[in-house]
Protein backbone atom coordinates (compact mmCIF):
# COMPACT_ATOMS: atom_id res chain seq x y z
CA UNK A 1 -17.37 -28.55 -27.35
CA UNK A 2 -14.07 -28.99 -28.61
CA UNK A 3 -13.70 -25.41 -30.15
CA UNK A 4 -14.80 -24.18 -26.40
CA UNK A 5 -11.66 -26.17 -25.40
CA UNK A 6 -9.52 -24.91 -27.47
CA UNK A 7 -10.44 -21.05 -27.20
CA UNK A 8 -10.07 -21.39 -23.69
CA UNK A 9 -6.67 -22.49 -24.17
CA UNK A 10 -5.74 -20.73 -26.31
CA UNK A 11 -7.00 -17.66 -24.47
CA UNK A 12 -5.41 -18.38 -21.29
CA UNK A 13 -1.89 -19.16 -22.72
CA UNK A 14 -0.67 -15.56 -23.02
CA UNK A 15 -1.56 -15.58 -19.17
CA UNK A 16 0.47 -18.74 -18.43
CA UNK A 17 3.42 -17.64 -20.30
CA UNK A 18 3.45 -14.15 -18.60
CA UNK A 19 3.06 -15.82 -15.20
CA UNK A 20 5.60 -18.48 -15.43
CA UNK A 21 8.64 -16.60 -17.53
CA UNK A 22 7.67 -12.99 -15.27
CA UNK A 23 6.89 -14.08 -12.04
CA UNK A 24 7.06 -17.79 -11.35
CA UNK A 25 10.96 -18.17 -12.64
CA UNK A 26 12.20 -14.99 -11.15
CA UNK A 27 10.61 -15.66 -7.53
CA UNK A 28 11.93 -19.39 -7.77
CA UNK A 29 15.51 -17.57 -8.79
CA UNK A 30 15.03 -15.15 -5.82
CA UNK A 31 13.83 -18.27 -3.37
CA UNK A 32 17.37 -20.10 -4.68
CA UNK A 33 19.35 -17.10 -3.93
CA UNK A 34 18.25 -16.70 -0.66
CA UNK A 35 20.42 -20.13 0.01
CA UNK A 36 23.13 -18.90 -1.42
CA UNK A 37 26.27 -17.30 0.12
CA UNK A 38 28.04 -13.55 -0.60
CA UNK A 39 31.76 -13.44 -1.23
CA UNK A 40 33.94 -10.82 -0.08
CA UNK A 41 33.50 -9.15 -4.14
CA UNK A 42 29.78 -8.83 -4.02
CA UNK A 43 29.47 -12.28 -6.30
CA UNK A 44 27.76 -15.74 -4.87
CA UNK A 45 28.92 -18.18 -3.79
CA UNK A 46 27.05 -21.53 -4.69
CA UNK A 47 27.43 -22.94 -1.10
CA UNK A 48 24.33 -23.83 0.36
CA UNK A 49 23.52 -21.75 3.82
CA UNK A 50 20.45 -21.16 6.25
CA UNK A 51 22.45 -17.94 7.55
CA UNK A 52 20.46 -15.35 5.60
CA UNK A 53 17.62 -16.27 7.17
CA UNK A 54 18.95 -16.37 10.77
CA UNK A 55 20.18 -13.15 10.39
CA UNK A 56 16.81 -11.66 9.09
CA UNK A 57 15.53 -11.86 12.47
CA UNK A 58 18.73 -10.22 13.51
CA UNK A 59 17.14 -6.99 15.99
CA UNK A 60 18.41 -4.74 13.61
CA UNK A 61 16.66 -6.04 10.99
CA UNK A 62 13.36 -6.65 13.02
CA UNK A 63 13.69 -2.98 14.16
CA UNK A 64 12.96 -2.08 10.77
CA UNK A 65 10.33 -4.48 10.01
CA UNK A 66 8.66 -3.35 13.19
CA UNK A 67 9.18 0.54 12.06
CA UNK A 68 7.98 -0.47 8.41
CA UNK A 69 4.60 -1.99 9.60
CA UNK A 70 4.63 1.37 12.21
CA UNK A 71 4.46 3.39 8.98
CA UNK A 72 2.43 1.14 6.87
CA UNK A 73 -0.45 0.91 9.70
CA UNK A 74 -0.64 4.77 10.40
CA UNK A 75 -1.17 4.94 6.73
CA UNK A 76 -3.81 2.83 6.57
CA UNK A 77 -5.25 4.39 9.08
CA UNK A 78 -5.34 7.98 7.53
CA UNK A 79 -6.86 6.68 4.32
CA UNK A 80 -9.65 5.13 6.40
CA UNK A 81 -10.87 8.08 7.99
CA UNK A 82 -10.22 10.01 5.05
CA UNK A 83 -12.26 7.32 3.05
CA UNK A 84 -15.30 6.72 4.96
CA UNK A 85 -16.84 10.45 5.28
CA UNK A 86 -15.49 10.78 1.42
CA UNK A 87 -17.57 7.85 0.50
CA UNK A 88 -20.79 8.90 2.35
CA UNK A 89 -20.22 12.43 1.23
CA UNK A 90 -20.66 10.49 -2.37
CA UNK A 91 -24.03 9.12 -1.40
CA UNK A 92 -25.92 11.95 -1.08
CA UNK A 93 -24.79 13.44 -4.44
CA UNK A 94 -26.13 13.06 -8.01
CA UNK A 95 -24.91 10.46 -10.16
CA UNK A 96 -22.80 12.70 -12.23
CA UNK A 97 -21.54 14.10 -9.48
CA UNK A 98 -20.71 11.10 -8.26
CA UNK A 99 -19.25 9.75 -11.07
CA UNK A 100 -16.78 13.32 -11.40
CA UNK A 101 -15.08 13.04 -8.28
CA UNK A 102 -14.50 9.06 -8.53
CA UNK A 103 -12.91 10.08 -11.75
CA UNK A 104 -10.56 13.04 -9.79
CA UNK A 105 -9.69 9.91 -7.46
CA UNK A 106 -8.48 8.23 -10.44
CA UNK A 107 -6.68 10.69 -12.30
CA UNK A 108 -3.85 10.59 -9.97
CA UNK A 109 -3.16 7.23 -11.70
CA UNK A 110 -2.68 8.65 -14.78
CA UNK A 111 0.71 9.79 -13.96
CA UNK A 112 3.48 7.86 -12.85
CA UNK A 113 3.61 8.02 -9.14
CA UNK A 114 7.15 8.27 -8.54
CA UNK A 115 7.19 11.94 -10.46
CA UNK A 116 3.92 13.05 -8.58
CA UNK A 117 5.96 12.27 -5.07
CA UNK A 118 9.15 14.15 -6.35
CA UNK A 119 6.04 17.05 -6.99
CA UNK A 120 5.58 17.12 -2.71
CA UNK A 121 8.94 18.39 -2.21
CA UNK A 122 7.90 21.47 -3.92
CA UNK A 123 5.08 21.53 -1.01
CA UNK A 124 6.56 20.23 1.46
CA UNK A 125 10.36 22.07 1.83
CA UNK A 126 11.32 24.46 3.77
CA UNK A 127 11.17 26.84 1.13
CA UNK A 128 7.99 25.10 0.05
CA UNK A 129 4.43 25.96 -0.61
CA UNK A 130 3.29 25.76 2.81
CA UNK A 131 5.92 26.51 4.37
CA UNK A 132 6.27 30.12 2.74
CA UNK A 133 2.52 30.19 3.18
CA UNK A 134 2.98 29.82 6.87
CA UNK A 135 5.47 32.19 7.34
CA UNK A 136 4.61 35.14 5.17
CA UNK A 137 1.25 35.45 7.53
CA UNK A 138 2.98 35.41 10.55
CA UNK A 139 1.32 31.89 11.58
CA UNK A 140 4.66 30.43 12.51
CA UNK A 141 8.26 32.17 12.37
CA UNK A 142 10.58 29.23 11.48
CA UNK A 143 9.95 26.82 8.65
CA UNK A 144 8.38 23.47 9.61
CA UNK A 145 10.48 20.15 8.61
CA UNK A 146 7.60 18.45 6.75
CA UNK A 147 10.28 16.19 4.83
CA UNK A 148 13.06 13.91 5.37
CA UNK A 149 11.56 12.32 8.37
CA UNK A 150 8.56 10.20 9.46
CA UNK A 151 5.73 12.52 8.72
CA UNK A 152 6.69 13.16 5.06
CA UNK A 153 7.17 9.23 4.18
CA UNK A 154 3.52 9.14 5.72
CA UNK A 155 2.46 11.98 3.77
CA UNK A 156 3.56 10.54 0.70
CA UNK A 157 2.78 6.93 1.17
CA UNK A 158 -1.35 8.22 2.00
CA UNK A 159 -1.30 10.49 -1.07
CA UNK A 160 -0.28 7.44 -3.27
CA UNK A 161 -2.25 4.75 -1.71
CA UNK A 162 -5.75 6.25 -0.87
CA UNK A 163 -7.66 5.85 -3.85
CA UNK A 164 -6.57 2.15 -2.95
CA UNK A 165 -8.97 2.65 0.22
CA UNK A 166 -11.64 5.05 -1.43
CA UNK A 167 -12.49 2.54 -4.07
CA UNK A 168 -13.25 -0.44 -2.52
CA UNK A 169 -14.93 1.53 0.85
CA UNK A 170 -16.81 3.37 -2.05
CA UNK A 171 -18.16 0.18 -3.46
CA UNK A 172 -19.39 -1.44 -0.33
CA UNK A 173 -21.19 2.21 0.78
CA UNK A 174 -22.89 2.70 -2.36
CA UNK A 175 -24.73 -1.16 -1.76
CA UNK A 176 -26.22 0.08 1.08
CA UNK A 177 -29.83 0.60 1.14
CA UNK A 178 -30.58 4.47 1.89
CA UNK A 179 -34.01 3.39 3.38
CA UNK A 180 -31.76 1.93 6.51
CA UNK A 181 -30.08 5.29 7.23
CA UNK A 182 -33.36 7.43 6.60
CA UNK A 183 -34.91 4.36 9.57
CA UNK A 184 -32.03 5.21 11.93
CA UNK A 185 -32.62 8.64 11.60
CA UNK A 186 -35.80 8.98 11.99
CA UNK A 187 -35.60 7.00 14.78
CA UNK A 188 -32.67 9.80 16.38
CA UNK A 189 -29.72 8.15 15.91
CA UNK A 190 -26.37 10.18 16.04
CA UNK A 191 -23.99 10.11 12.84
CA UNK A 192 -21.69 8.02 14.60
CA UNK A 193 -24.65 5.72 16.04
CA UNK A 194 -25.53 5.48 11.99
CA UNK A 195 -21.48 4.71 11.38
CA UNK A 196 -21.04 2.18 13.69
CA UNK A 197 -24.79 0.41 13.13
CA UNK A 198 -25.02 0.30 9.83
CA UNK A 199 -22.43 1.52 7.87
CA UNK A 200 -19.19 0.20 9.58
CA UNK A 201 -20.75 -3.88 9.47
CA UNK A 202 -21.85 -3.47 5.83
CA UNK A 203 -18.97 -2.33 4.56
CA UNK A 204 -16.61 -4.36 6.50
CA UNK A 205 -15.29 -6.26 3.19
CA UNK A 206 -14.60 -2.92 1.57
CA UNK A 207 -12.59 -1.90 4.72
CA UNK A 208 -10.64 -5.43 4.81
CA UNK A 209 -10.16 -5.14 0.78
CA UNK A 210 -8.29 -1.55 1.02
CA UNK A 211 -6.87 -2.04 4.47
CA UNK A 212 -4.83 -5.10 2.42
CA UNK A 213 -4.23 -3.09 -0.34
CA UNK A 214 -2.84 -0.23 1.46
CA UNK A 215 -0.76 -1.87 4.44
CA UNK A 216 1.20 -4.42 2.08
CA UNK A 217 2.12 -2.09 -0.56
CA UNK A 218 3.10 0.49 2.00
CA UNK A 219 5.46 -1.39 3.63
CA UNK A 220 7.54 -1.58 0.75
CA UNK A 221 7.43 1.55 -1.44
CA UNK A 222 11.22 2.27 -0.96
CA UNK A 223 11.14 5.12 -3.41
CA UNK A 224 8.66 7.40 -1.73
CA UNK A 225 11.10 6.90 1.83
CA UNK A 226 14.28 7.30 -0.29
CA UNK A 227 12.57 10.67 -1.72
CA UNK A 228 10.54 12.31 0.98
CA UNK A 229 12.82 10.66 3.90
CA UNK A 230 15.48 11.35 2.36
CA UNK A 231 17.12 8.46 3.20
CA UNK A 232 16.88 8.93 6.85
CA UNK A 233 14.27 6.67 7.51
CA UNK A 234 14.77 3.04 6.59
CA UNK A 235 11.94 0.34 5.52
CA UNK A 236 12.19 -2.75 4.81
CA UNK A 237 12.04 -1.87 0.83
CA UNK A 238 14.39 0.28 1.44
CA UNK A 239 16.57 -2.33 3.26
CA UNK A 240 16.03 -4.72 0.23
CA UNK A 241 17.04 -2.21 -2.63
CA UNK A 242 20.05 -1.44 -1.06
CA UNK A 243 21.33 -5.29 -0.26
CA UNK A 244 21.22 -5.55 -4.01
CA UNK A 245 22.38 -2.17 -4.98
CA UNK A 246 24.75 -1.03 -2.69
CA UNK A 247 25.89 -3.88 0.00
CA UNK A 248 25.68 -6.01 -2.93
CA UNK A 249 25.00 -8.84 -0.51
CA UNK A 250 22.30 -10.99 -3.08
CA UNK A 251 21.94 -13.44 -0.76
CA UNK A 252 20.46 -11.12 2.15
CA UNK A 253 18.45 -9.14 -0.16
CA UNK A 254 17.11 -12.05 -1.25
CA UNK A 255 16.05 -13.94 2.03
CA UNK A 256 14.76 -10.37 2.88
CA UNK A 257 12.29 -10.63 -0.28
CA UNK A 258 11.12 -14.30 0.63
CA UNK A 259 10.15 -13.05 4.60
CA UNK A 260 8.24 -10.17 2.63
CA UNK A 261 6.39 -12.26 1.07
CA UNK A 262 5.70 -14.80 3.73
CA UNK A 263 4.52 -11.77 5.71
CA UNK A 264 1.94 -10.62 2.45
CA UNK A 265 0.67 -14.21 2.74
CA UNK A 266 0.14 -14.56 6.27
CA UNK A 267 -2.15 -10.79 5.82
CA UNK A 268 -3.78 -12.32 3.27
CA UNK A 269 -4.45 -15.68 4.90
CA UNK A 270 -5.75 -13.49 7.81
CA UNK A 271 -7.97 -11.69 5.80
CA UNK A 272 -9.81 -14.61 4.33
CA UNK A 273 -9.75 -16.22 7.85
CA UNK A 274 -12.10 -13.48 9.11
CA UNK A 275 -14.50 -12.64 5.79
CA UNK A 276 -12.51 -11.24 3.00
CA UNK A 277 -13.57 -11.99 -0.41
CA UNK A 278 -10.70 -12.68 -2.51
CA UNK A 279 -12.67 -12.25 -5.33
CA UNK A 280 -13.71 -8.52 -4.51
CA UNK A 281 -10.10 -8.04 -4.01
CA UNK A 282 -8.73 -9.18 -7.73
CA UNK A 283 -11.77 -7.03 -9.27
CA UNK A 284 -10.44 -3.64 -7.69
């Protein structure tokens, strides 16, 4: 009994450590900041303040938030109708079939996604792959601006987050029993009479699982707006990287962070309120 003890100690202490010295101390440091006030040089001053806070709800700042979750729910959005007929496509293939193309969803993880997005500007310029495509058949006669605006942030932010969707939707499609579908057929159901009786309520955890762990991350993947937005388009990560990097206003950047992350726990809270299994969500 005691040796249990101990190897369960002893097993979970590398966890502990990692949690406290990587994530506890440095959000505690980033919640002490966000008290703190900005000099005129960039530095802090230790004088206690509620002002970053106040102005976070400034209307600038809320314009971007409000912009951010814009983007973040349109994405979420594309991967779920991309992910549903994906996942039933699945179904009625063979297991190794099945198991190919779940493994050509996860490839894409195999490279580091902030060199895959700098590979859509090759498709996606003016002088890009479709856009030469386009023009040398006489489809269109100017080029297209597919970048460096809304539609190539949402471009980039679906290509890097829907096997986030496809998995878990996956999961909670391939549970279903095939002898309900073959019923509803049989007894004429429509596709969409099939989608919205049977498959849409049974996989309603997979759809709250990747809807969470598309929105959240979306709203804050600064790189892929600072690449395929060129800058033009803020979002709140965007708005947080530069308060550190280039206002050099810690303080801001800082109070900025903590409202983040208020906002990821109230989505979360929501989630479990109405169903979600939190532990479906960790094993994705």
């Amino acid at each position: 009994m005691k040796n249990n003890k101990l190897f369960k100690y002893l097993s979970t202490t590398p966890v502990i450590i990692y949690s406290i010295s990587l994530i506890l101390i440095p959000l505690l440091y980033i919640l002490f900041l966000s008290f703190l006030t900005n000099d005129a040089y960039g530095g802090v001053e230790y004088k206690f303040t509620l002002s970053n806070y106040l102005t976070v709800f400034d209307y600038t700042y809320l314009k971007i938030l409000f912009k951010s979750s814009l983007i973040a729910l349109i994405t979420t959005l594309i991967c779920i109708i991309i992910s549903y007929p994906f996942s039933i496509f699945l179904m009625d293939k063979s297991e190794k079939t099945r198991n190919f193309l779940i493994k050509m969803v996860m490839i894409p993880f195999l490279t580091n996604s902030l060199i895959r997005t700098y590979g859509w500007i090759v498709i996606l310029r003016k002088n890009g792959v479709i856009n030469t495509f386009l023009t040398s058949t006489n489809i269109i006669k100017n080029p297209l601006s597919l970048m460096y605006n809304s539609f190539g942030i949402i471009i980039g932010m679906v290509y890097t987050l829907l096997p986030f969707m496809i998995l878990p939707i996956y999961s909670s499609v391939s549970k279903i029993d095939r002898s309900l579908i073959e019923a509803a057929k049989d007894l004429g159901a429509s596709k969409w009479q099939v989608f919205k009786n049977i498959y849409l309520p049974l996989t309603i955890s997979g759809l709250f699982n990747g809807s969470l762990m598309v929105f959240i991350p979306a709203i804050g993947y600064f790189f892929i707006s600072d690449i395929l937005g060129g800058g033009k388009i803020m979002i709140i990560g965007n708005l947080i990287k530069n308060q550190f990097l280039t206002a050099r206003n810690w303080p801001l950047g800082s109070a900025l962070s903590i409202f983040l992350i208020i906002i990821t726990f109230i989505l979360i809270r929501i989630y479990k309120k109405i169903g979600g299994n939190m532990d479906d969500l960790g094993g994705m």
